[in-house]
C-alpha atoms as a PDB file:
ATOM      1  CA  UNK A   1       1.224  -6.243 -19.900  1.00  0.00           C
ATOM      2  CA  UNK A   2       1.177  -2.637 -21.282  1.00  0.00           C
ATOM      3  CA  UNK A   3       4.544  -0.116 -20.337  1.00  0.00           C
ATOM      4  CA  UNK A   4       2.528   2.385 -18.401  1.00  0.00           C
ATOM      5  CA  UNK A   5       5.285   4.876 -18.803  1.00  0.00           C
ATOM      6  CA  UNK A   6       4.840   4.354 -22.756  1.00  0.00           C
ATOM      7  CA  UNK A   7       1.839   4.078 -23.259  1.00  0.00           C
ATOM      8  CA  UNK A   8       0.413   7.550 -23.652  1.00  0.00           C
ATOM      9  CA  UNK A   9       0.158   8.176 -20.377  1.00  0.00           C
ATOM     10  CA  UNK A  10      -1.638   7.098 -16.815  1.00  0.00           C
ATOM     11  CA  UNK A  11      -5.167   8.005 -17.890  1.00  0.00           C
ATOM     12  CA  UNK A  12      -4.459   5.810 -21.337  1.00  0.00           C
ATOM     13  CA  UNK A  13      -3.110   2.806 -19.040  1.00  0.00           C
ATOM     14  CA  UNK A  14      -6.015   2.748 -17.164  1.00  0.00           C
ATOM     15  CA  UNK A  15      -8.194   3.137 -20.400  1.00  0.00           C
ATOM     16  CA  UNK A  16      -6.074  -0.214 -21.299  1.00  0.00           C
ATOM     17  CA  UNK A  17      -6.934  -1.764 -17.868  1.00  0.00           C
ATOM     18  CA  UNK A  18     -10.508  -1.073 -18.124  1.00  0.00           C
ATOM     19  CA  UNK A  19     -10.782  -2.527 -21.668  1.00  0.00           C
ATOM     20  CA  UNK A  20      -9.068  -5.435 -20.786  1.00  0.00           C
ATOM     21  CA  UNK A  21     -12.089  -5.650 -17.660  1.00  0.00           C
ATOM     22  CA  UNK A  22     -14.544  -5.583 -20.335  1.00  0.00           C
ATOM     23  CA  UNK A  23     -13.108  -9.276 -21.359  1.00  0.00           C
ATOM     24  CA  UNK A  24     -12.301 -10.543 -17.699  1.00  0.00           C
ATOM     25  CA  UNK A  25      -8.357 -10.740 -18.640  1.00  0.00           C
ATOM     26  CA  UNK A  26      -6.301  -9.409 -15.556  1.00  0.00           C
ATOM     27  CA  UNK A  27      -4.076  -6.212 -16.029  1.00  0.00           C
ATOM     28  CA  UNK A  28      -0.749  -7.060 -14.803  1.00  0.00           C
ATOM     29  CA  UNK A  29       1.863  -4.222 -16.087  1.00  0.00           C
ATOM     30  CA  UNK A  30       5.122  -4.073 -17.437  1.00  0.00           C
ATOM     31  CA  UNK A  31       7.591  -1.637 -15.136  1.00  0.00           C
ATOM     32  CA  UNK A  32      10.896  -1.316 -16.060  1.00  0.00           C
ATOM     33  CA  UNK A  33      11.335   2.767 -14.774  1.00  0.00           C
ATOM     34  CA  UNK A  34      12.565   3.577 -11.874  1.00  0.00           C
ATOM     35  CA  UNK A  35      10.437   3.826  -7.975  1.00  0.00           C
ATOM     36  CA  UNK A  36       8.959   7.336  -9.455  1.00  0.00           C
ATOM     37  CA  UNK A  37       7.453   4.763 -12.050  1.00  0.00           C
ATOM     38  CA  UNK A  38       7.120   2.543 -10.003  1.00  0.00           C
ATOM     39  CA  UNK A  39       4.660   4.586  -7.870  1.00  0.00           C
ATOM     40  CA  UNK A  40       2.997   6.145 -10.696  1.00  0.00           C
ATOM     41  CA  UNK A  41       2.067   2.219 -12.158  1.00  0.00           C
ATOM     42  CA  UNK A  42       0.790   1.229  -8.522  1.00  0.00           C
ATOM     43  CA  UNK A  43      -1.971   4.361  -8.733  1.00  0.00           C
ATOM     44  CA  UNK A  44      -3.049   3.089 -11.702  1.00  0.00           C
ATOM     45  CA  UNK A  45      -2.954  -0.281 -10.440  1.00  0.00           C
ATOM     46  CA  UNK A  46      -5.095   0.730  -7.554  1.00  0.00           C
ATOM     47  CA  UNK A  47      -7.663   2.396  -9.453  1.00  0.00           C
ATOM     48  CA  UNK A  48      -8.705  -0.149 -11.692  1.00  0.00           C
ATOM     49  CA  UNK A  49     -10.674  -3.749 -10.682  1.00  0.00           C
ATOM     50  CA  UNK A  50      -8.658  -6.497 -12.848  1.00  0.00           C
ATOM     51  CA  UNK A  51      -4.984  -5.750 -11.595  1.00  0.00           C
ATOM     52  CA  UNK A  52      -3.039  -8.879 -10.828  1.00  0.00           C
ATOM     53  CA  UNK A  53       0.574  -8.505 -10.237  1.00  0.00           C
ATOM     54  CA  UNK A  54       3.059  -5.426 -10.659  1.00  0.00           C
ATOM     55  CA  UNK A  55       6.597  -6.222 -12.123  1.00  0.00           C
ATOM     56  CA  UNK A  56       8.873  -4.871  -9.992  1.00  0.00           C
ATOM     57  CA  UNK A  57      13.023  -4.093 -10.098  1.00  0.00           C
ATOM     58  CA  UNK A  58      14.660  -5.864  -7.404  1.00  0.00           C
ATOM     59  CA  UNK A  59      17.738  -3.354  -8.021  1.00  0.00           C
ATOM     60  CA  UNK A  60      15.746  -0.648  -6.557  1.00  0.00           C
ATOM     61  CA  UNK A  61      16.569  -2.517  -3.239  1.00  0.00           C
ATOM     62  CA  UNK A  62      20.834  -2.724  -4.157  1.00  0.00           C
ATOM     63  CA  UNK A  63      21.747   0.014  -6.097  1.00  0.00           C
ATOM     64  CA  UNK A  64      21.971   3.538  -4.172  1.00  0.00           C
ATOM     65  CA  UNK A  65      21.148   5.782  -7.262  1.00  0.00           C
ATOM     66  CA  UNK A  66      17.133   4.693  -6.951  1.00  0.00           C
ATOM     67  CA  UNK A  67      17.077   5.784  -3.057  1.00  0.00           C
ATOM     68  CA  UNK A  68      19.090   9.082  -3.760  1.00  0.00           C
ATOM     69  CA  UNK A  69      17.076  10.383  -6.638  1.00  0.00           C
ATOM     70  CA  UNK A  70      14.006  10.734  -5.472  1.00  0.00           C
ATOM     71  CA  UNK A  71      12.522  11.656  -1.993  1.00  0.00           C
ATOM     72  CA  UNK A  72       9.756   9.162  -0.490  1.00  0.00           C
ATOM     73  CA  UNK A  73       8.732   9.107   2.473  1.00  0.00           C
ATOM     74  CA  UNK A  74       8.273   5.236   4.140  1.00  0.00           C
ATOM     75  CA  UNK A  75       9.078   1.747   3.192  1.00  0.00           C
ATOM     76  CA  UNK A  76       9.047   1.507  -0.439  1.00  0.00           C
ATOM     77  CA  UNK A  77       8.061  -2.365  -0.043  1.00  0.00           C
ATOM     78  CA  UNK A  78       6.404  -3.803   3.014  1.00  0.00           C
ATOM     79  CA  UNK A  79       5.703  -7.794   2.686  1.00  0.00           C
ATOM     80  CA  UNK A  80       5.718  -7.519  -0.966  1.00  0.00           C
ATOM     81  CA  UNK A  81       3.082  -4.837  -1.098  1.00  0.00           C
ATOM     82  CA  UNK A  82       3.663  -0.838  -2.477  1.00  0.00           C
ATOM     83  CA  UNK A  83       1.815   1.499  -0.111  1.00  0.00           C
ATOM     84  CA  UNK A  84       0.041   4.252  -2.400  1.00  0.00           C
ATOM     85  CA  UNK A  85       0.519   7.912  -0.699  1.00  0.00           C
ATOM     86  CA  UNK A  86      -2.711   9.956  -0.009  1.00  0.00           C
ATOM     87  CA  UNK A  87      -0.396  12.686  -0.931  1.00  0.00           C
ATOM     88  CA  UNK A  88      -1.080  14.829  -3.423  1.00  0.00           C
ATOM     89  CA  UNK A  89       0.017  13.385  -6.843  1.00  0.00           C
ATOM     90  CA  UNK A  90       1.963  10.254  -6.864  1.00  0.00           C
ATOM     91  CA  UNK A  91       3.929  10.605  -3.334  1.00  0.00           C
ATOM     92  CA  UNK A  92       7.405  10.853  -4.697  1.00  0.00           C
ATOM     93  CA  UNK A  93       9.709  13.621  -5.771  1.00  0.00           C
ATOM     94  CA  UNK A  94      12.811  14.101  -7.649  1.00  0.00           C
ATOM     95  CA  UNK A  95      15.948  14.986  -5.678  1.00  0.00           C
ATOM     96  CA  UNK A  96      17.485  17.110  -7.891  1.00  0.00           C
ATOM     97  CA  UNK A  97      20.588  17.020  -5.679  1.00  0.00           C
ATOM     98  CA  UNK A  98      20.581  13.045  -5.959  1.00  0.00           C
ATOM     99  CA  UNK A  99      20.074  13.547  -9.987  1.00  0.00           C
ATOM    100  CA  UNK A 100      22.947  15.683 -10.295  1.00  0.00           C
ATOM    101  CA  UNK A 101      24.992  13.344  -8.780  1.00  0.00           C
ATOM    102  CA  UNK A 102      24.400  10.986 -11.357  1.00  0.00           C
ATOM    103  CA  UNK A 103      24.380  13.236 -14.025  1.00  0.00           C
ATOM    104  CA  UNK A 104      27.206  12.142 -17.212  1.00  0.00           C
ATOM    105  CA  UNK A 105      29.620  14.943 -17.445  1.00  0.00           C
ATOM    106  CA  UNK A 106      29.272  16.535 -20.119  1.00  0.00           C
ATOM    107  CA  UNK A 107      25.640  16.881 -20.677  1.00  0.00           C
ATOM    108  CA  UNK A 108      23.488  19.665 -19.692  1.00  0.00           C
ATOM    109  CA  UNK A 109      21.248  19.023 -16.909  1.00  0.00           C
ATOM    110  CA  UNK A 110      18.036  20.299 -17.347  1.00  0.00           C
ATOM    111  CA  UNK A 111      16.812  23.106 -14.951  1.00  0.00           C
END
């Protein structure tokens, strides 16, 4: 259950998924980020033969602040399936606007 967003990278998660292949154990990986790594985890998810399950955030569903950062086009869940975008890269962006909001006062925001 590797932390795709800590583990080096996608490229090293899927060199972690592919090892695990090597000795038939399924690749079912930790995701505690938000829907941009959410989406980024079910690419490499996609791309590799021994994925099982993705751990998913059932606050993405309650809490506004996860639909007003970023900007995604579709259902985000459709009978408990992620649909991967053939857009290019992962198929979500950052709403800077929606960040902002958030933002604590106080500390820069990076631009």
């Amino acid at each position: 259950m590797p932390d795709l967003q800590k583990t080096g990278g996608l490229g090293e998660g899927q060199r972690i998924a592919n090892l695990a292949n090597l000795y038939y154990t399924p690749f079912a990986p930790h995701m505690v980020a938000s829907f941009l790594g959410a989406m980024a985890s079910a690419h490499v998810c996609a791309s590799v033969p021994n994925f099982l399950i993705l751990e998913w955030q059932s606050y993405f569903h309650t809490d506004p602040m996860f639909k007003d950062i970023i900007k995604y086009d579709g259902e985000w869940v459709k009978d408990s399936f992620i649909t991967v975008s053939e857009k290019p890269g992962i198929g979500v962006e950052i709403n800077e606007e929606g960040m902002k909001k958030y933002a604590i006062p106080g500390i820069p925001f990076f631009e």
